[in-house]
PDB file of N, CA and C in Angstrom:
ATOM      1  N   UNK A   1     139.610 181.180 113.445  1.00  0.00           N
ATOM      2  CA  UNK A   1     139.389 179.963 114.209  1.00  0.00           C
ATOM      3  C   UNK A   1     138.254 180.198 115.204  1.00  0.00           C
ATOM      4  N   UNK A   2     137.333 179.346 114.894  1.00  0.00           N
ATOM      5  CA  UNK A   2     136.190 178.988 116.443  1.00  0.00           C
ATOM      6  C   UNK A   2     136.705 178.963 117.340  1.00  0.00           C
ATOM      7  N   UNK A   3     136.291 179.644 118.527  1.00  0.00           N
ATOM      8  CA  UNK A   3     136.791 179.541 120.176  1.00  0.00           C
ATOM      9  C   UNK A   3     135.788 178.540 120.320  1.00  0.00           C
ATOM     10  N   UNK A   4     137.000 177.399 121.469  1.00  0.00           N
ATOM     11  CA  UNK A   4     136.502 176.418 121.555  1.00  0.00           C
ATOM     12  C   UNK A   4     134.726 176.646 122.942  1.00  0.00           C
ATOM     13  N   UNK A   5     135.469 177.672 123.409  1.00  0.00           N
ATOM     14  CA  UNK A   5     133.825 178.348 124.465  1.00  0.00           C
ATOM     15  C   UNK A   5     132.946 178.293 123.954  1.00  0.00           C
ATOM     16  N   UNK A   6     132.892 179.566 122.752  1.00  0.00           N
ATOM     17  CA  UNK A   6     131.824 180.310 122.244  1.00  0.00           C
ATOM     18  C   UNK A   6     131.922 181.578 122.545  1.00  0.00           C
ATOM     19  N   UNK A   7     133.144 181.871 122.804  1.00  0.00           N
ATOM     20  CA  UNK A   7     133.023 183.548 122.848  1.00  0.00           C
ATOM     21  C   UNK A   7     133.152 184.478 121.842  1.00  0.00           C
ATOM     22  N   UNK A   8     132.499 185.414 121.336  1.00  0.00           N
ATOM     23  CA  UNK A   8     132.847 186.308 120.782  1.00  0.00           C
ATOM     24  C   UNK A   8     133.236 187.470 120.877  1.00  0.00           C
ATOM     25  N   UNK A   9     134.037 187.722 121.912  1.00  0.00           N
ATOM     26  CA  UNK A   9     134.899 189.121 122.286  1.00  0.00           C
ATOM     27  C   UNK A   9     135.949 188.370 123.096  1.00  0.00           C
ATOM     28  N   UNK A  10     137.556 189.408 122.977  1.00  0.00           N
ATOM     29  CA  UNK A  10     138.488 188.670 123.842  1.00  0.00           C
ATOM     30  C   UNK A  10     138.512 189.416 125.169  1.00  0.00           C
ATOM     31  N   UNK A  11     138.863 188.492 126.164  1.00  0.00           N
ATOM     32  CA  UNK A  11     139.130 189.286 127.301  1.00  0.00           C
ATOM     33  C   UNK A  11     137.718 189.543 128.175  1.00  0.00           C
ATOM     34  N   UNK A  12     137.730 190.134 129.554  1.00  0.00           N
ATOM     35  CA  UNK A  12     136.667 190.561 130.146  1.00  0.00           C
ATOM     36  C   UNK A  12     136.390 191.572 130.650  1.00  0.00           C
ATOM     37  N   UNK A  13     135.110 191.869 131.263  1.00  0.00           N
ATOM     38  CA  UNK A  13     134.785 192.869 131.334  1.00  0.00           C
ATOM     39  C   UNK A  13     135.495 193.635 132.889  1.00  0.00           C
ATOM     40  N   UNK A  14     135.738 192.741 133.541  1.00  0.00           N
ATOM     41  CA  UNK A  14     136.777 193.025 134.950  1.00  0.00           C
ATOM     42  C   UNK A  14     137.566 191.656 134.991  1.00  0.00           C
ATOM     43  N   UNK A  15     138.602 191.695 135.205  1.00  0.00           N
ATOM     44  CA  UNK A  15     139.806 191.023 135.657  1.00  0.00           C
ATOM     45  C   UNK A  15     140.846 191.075 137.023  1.00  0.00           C
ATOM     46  N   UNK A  16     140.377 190.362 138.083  1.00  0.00           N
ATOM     47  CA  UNK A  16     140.937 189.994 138.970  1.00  0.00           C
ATOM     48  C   UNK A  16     142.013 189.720 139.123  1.00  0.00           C
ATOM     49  N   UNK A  17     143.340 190.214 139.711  1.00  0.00           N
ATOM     50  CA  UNK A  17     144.343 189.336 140.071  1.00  0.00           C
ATOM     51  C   UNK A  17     144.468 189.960 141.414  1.00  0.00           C
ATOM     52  N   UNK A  18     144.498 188.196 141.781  1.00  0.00           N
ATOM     53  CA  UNK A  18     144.932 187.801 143.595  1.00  0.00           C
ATOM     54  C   UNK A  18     146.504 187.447 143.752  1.00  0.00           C
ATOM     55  N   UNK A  19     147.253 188.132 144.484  1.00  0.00           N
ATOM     56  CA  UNK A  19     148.546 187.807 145.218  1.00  0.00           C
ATOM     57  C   UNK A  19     148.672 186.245 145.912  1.00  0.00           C
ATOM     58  N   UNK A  20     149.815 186.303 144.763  1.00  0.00           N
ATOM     59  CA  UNK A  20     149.773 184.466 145.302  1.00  0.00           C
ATOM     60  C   UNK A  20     151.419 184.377 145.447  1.00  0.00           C
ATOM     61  N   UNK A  21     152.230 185.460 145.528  1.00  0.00           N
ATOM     62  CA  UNK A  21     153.377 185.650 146.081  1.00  0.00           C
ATOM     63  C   UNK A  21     153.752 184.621 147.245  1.00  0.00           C
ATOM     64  N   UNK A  22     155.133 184.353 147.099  1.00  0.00           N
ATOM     65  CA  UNK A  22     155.824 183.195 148.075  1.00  0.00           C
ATOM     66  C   UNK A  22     156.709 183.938 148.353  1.00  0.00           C
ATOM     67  N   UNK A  23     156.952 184.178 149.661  1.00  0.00           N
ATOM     68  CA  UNK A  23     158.661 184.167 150.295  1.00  0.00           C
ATOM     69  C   UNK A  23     158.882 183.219 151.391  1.00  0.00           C
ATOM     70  N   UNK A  24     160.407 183.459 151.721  1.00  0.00           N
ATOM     71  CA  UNK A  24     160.709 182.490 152.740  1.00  0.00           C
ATOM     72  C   UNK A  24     159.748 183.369 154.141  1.00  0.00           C
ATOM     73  N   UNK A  25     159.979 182.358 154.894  1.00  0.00           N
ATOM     74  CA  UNK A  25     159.336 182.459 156.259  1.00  0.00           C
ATOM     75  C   UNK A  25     160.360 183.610 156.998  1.00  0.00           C
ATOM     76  N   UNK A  26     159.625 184.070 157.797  1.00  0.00           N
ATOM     77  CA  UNK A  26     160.038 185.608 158.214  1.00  0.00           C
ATOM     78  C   UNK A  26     160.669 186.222 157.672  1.00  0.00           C
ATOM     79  N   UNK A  27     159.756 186.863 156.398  1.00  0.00           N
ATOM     80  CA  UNK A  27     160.775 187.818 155.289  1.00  0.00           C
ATOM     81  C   UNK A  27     160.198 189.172 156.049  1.00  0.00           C
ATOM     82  N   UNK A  28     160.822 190.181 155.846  1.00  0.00           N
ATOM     83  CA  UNK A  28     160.091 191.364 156.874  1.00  0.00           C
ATOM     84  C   UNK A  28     158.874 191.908 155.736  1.00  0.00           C
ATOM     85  N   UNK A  29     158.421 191.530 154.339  1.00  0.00           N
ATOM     86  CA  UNK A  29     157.686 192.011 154.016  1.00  0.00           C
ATOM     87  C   UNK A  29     156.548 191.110 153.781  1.00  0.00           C
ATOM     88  N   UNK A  30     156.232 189.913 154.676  1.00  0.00           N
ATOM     89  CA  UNK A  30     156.031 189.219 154.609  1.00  0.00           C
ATOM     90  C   UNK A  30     155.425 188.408 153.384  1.00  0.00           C
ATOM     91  N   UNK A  31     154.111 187.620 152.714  1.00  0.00           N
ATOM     92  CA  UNK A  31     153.575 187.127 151.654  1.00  0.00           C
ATOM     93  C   UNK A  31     152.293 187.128 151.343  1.00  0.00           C
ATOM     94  N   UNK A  32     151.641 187.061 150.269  1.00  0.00           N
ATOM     95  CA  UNK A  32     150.361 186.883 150.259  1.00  0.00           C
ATOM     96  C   UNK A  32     149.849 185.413 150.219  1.00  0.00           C
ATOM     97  N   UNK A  33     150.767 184.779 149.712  1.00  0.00           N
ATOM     98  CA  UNK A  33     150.432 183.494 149.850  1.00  0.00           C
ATOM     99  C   UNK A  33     150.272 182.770 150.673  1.00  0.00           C
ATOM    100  N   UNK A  34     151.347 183.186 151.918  1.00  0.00           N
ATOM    101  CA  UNK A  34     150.695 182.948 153.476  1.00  0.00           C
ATOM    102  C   UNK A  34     150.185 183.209 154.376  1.00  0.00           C
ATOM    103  N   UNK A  35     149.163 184.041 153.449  1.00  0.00           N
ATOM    104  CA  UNK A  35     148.035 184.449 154.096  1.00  0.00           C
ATOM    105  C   UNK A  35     146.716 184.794 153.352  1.00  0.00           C
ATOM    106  N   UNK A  36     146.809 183.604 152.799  1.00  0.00           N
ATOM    107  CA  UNK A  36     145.589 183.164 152.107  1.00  0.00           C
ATOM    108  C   UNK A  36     145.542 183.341 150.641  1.00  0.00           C
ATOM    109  N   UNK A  37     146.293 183.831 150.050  1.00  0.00           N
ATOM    110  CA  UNK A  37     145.841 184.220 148.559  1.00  0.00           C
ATOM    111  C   UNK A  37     145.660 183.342 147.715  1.00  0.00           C
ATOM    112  N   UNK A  38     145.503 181.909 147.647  1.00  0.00           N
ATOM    113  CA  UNK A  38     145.960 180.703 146.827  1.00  0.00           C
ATOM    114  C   UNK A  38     143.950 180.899 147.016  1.00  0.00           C
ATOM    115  N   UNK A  39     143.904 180.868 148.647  1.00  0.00           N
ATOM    116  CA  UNK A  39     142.366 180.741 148.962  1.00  0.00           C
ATOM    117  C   UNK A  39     141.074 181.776 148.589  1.00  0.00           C
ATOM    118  N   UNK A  40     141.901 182.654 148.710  1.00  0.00           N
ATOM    119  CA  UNK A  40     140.949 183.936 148.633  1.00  0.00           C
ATOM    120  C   UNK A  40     140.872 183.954 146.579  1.00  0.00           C
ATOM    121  N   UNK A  41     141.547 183.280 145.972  1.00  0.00           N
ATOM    122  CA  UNK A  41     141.394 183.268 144.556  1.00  0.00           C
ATOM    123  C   UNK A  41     139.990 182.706 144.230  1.00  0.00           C
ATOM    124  N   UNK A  42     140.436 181.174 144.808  1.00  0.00           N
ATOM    125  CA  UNK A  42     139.305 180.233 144.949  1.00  0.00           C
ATOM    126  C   UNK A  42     138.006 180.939 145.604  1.00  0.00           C
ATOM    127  N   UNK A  43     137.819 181.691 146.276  1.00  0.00           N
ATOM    128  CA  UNK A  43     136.400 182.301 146.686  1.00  0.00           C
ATOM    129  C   UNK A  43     135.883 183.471 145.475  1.00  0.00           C
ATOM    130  N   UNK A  44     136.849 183.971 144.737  1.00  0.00           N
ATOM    131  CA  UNK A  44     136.577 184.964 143.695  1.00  0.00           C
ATOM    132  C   UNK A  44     136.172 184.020 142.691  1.00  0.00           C
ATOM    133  N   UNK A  45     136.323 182.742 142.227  1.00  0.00           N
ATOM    134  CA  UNK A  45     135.923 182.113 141.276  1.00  0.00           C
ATOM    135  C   UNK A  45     134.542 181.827 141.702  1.00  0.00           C
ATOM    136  N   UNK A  46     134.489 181.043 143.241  1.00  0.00           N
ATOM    137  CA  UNK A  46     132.959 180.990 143.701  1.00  0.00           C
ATOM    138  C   UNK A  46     132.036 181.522 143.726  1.00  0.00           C
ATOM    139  N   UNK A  47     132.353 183.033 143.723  1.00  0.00           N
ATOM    140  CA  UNK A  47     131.582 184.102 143.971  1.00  0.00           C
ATOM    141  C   UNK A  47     131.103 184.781 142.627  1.00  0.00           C
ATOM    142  N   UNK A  48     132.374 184.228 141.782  1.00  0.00           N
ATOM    143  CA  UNK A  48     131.715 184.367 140.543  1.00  0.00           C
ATOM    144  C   UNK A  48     130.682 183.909 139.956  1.00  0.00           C
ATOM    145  N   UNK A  49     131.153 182.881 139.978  1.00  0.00           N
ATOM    146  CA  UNK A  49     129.791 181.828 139.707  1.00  0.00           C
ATOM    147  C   UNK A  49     128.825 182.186 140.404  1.00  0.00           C
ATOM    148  N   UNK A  50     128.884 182.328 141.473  1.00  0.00           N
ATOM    149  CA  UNK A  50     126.954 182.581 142.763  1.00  0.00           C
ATOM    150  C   UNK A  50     126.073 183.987 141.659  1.00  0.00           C
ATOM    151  N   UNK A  51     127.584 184.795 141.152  1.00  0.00           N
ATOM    152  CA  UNK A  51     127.013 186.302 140.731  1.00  0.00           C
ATOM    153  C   UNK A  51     126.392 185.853 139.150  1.00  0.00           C
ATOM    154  N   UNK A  52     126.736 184.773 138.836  1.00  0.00           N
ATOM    155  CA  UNK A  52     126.932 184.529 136.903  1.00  0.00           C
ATOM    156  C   UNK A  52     126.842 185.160 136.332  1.00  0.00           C
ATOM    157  N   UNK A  53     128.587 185.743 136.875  1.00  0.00           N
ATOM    158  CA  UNK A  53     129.504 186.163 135.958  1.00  0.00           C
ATOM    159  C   UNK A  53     130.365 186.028 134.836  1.00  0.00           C
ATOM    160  N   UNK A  54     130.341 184.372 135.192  1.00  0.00           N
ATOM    161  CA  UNK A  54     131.375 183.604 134.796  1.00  0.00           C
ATOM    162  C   UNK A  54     131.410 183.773 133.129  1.00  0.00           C
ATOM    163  N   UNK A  55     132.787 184.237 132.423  1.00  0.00           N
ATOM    164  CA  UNK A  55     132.778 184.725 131.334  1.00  0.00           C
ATOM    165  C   UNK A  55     132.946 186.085 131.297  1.00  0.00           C
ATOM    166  N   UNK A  56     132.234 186.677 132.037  1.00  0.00           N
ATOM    167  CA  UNK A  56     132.591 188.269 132.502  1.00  0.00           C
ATOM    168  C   UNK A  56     133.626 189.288 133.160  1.00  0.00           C
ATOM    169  N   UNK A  57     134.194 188.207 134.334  1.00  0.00           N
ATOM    170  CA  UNK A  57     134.500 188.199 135.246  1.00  0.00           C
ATOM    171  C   UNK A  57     135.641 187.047 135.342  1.00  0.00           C
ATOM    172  N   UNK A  58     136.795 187.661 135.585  1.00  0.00           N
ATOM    173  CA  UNK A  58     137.720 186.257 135.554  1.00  0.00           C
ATOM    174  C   UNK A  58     138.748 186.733 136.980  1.00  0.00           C
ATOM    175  N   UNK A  59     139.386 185.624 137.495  1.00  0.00           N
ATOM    176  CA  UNK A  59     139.902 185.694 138.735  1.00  0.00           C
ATOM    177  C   UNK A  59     141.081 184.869 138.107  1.00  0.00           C
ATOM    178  N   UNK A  60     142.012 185.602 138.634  1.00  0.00           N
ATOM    179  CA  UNK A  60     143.339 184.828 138.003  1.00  0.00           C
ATOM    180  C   UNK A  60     144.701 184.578 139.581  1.00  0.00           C
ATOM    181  N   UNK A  61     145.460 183.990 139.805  1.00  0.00           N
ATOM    182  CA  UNK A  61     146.544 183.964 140.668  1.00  0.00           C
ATOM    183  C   UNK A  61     147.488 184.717 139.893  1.00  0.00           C
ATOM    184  N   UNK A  62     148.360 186.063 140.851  1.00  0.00           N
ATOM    185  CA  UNK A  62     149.791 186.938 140.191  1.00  0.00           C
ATOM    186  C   UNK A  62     150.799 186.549 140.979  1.00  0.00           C
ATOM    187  N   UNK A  63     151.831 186.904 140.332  1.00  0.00           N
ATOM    188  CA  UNK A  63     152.752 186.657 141.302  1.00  0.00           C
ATOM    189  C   UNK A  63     152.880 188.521 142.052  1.00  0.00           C
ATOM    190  N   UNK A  64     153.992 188.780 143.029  1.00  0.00           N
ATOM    191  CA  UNK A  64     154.262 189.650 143.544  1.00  0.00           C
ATOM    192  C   UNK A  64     153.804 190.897 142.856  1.00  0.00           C
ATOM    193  N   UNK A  65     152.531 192.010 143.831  1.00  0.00           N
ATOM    194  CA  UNK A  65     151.786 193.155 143.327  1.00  0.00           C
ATOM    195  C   UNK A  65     152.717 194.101 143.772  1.00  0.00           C
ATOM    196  N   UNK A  66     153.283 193.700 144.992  1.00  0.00           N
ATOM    197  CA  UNK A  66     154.774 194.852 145.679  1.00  0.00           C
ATOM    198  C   UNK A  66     153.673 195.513 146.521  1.00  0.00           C
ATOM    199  N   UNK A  67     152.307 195.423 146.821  1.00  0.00           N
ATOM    200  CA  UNK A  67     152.080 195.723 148.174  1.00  0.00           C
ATOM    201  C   UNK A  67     151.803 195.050 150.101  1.00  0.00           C
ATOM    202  N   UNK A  68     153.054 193.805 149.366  1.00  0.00           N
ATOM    203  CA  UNK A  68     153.045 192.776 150.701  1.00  0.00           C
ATOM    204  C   UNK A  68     152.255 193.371 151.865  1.00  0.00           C
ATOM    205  N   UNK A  69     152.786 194.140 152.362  1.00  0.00           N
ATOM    206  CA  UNK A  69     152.676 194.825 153.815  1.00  0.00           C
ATOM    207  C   UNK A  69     151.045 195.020 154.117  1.00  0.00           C
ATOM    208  N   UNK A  70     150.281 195.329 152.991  1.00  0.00           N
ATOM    209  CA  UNK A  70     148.878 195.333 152.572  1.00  0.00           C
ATOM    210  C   UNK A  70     148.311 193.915 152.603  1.00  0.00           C
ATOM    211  N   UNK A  71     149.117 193.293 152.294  1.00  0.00           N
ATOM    212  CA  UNK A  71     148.157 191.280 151.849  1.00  0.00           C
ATOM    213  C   UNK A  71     147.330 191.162 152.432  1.00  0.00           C
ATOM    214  N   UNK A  72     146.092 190.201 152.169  1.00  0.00           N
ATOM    215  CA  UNK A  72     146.887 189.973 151.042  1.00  0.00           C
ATOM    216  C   UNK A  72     146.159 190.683 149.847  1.00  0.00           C
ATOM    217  N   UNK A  73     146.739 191.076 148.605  1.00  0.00           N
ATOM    218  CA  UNK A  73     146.242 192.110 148.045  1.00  0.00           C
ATOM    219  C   UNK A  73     145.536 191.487 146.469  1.00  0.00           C
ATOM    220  N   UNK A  74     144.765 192.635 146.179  1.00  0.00           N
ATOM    221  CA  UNK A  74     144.102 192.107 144.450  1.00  0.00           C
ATOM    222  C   UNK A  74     143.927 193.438 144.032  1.00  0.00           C
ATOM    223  N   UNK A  75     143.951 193.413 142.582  1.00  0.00           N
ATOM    224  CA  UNK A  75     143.653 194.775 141.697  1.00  0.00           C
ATOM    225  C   UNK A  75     142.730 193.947 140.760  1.00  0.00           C
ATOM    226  N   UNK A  76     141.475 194.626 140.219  1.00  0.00           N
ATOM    227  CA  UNK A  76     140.695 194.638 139.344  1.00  0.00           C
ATOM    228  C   UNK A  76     140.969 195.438 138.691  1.00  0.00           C
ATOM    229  N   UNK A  77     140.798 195.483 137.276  1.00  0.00           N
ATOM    230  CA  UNK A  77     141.318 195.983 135.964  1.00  0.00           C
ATOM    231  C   UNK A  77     139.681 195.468 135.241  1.00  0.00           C
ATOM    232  N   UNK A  78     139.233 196.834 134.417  1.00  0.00           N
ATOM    233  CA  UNK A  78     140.103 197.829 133.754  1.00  0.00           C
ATOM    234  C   UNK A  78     140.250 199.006 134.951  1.00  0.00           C
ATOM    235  N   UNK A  79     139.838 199.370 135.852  1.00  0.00           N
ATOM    236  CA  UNK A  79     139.594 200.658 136.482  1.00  0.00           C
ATOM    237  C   UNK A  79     140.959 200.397 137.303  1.00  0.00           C
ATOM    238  N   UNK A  80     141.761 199.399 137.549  1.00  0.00           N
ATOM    239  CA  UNK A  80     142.890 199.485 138.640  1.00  0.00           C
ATOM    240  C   UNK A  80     142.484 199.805 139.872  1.00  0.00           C
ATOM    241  N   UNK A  81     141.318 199.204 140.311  1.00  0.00           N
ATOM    242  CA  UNK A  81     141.485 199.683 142.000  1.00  0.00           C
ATOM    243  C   UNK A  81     142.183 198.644 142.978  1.00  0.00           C
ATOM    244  N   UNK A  82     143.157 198.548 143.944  1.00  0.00           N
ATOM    245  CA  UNK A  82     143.802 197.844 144.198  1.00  0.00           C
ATOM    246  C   UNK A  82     142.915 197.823 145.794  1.00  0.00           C
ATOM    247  N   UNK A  83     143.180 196.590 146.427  1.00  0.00           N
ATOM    248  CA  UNK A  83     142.124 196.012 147.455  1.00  0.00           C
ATOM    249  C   UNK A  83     142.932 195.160 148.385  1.00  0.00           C
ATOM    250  N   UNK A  84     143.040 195.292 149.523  1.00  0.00           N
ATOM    251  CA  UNK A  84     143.421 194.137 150.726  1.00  0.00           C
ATOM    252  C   UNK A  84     142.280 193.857 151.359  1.00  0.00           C
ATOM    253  N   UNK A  85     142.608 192.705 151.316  1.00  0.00           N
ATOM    254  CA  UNK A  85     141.588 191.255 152.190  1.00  0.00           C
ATOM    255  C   UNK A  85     141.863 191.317 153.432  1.00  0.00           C
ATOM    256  N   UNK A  86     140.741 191.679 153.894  1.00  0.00           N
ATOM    257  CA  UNK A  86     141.144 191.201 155.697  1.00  0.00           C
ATOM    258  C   UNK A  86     140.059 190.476 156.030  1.00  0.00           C
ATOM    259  N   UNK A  87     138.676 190.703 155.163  1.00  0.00           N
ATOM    260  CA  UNK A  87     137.686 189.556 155.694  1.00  0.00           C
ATOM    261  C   UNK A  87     137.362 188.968 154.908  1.00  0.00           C
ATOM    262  N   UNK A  88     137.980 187.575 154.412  1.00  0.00           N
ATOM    263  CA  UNK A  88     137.951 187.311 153.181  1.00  0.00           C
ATOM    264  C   UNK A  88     136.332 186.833 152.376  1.00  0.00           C
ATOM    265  N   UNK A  89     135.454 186.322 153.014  1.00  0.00           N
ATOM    266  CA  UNK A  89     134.398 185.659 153.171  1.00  0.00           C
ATOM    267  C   UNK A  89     133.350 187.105 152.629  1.00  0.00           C
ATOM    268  N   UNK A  90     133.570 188.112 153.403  1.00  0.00           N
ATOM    269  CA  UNK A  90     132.756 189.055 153.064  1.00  0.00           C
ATOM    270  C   UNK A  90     133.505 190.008 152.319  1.00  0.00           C
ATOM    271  N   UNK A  91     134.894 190.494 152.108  1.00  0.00           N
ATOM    272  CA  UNK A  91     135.836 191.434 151.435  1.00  0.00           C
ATOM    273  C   UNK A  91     135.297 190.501 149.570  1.00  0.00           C
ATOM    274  N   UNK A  92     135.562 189.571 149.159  1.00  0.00           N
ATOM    275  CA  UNK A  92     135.178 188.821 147.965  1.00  0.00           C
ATOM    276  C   UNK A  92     133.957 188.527 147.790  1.00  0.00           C
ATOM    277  N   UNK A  93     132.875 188.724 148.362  1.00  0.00           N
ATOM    278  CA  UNK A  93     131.841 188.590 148.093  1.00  0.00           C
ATOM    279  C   UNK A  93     131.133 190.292 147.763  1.00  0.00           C
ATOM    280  N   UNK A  94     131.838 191.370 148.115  1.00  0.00           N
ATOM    281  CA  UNK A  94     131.345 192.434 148.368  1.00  0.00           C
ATOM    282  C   UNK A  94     131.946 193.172 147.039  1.00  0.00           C
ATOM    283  N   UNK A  95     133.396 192.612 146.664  1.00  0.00           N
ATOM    284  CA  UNK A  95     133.770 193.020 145.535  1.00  0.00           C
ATOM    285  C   UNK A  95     133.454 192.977 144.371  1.00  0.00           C
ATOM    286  N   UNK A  96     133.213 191.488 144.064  1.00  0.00           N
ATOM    287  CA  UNK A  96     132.300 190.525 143.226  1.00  0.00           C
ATOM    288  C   UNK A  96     130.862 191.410 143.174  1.00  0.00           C
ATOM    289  N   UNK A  97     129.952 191.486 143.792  1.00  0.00           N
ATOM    290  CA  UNK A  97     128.830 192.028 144.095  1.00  0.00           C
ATOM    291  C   UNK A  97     128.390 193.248 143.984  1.00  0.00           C
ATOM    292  N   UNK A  98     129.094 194.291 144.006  1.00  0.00           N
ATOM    293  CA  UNK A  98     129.174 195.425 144.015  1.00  0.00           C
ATOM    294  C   UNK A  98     130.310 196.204 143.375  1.00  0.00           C
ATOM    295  N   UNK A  99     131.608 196.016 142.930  1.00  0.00           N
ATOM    296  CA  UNK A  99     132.516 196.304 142.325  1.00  0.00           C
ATOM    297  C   UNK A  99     132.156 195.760 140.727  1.00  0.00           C
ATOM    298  N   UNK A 100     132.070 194.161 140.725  1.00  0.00           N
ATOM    299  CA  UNK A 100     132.672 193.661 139.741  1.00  0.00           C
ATOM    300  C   UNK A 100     130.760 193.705 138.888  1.00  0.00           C
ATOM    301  N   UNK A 101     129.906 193.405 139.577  1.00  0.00           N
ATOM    302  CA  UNK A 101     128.643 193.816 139.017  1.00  0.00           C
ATOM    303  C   UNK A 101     127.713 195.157 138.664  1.00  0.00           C
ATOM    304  N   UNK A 102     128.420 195.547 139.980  1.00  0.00           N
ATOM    305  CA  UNK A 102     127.387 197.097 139.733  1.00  0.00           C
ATOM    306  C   UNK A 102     128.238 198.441 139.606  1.00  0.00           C
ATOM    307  N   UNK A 103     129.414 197.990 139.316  1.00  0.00           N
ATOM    308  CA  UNK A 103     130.595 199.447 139.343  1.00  0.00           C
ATOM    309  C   UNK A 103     130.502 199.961 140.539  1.00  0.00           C
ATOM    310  N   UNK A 104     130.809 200.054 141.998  1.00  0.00           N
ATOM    311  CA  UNK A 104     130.902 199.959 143.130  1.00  0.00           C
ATOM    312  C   UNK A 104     132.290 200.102 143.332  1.00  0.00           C
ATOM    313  N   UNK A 105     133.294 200.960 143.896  1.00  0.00           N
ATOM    314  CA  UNK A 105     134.425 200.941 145.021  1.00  0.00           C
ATOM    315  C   UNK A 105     133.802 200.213 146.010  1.00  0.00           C
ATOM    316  N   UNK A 106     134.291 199.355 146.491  1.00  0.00           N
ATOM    317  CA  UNK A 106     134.275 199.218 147.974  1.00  0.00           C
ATOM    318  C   UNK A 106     135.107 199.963 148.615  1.00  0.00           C
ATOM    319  N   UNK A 107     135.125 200.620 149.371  1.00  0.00           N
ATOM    320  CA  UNK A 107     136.043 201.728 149.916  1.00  0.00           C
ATOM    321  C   UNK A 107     136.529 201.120 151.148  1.00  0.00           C
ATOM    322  N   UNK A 108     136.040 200.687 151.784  1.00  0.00           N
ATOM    323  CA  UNK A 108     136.390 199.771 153.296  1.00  0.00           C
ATOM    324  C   UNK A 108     137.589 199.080 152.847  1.00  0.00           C
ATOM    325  N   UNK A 109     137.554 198.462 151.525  1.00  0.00           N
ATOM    326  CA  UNK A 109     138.638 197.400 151.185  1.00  0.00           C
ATOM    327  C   UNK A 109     139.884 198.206 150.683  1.00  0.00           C
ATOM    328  N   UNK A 110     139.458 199.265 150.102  1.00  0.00           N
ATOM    329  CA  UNK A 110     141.117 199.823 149.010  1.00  0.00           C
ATOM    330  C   UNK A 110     141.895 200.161 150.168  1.00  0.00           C
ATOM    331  N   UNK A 111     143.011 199.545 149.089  1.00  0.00           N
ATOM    332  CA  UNK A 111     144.254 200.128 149.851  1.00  0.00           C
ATOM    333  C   UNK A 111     144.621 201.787 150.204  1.00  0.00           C
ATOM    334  N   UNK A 112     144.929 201.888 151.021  1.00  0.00           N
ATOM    335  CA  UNK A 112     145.930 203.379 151.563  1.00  0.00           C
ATOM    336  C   UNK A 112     146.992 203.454 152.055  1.00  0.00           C
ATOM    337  N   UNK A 113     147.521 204.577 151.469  1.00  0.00           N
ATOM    338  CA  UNK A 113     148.809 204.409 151.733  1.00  0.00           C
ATOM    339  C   UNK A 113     148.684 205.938 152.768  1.00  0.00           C
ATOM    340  N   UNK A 114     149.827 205.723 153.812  1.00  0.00           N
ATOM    341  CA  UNK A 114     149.633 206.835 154.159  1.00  0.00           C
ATOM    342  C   UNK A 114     150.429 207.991 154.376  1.00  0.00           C
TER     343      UNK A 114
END
């Protein structure tokens, strides 16, 4: 069957997923969703596009990554590097840009555990 796109390979070359986790209000581990992750998705799609990526590069909403305490959080795949947002404006534009284009850690952004 023809893909209705035009693609000829499945899947991409990096894959985004943003924490779009819900809990109730004052859960002690708190959410990503209330604290931006619905939004910070929407800037990975934007940013995609600014990079034209789009096709390359896909940004998806997950549910619960299990590093709440981190939120709000994203892993890119294939390499698995897992990432908290604290500036979202420049944390997604830097990932996109340098991670998702030029094979780049951002290191400022990954998570640590300690």
């Amino acid at each position: 069957m023809k893909d209705p796109k035009g693609r000829t390979n499945i899947g991409f070359e990096k894959h985004i997923f943003v924490c779009e986790n819900s809990r109730e209000d004052g859960h002690p581990r708190g959410c990503c969703k209330g604290k931006g992750g619905c939004e910070i998705r929407m800037l990975f799609k934007k940013e995609i596009q600014k990079q034209k990526l789009v096709g390359k590069v896909r940004a998806n909403g997950a549910g619960c990554l299990d590093f709440c305490e981190q939120g709000p959080t994203v892993v890119v795949y294939p390499e698995g590097v897992w990432y908290k947002i604290e500036n979202p404006e420049k944390d997604v534009e830097d990932i996109v840009k340098l991670h998702c284009k030029k094979g780049q850690i951002v290191e400022r952004c990954k998570i640590q555990l300690e």
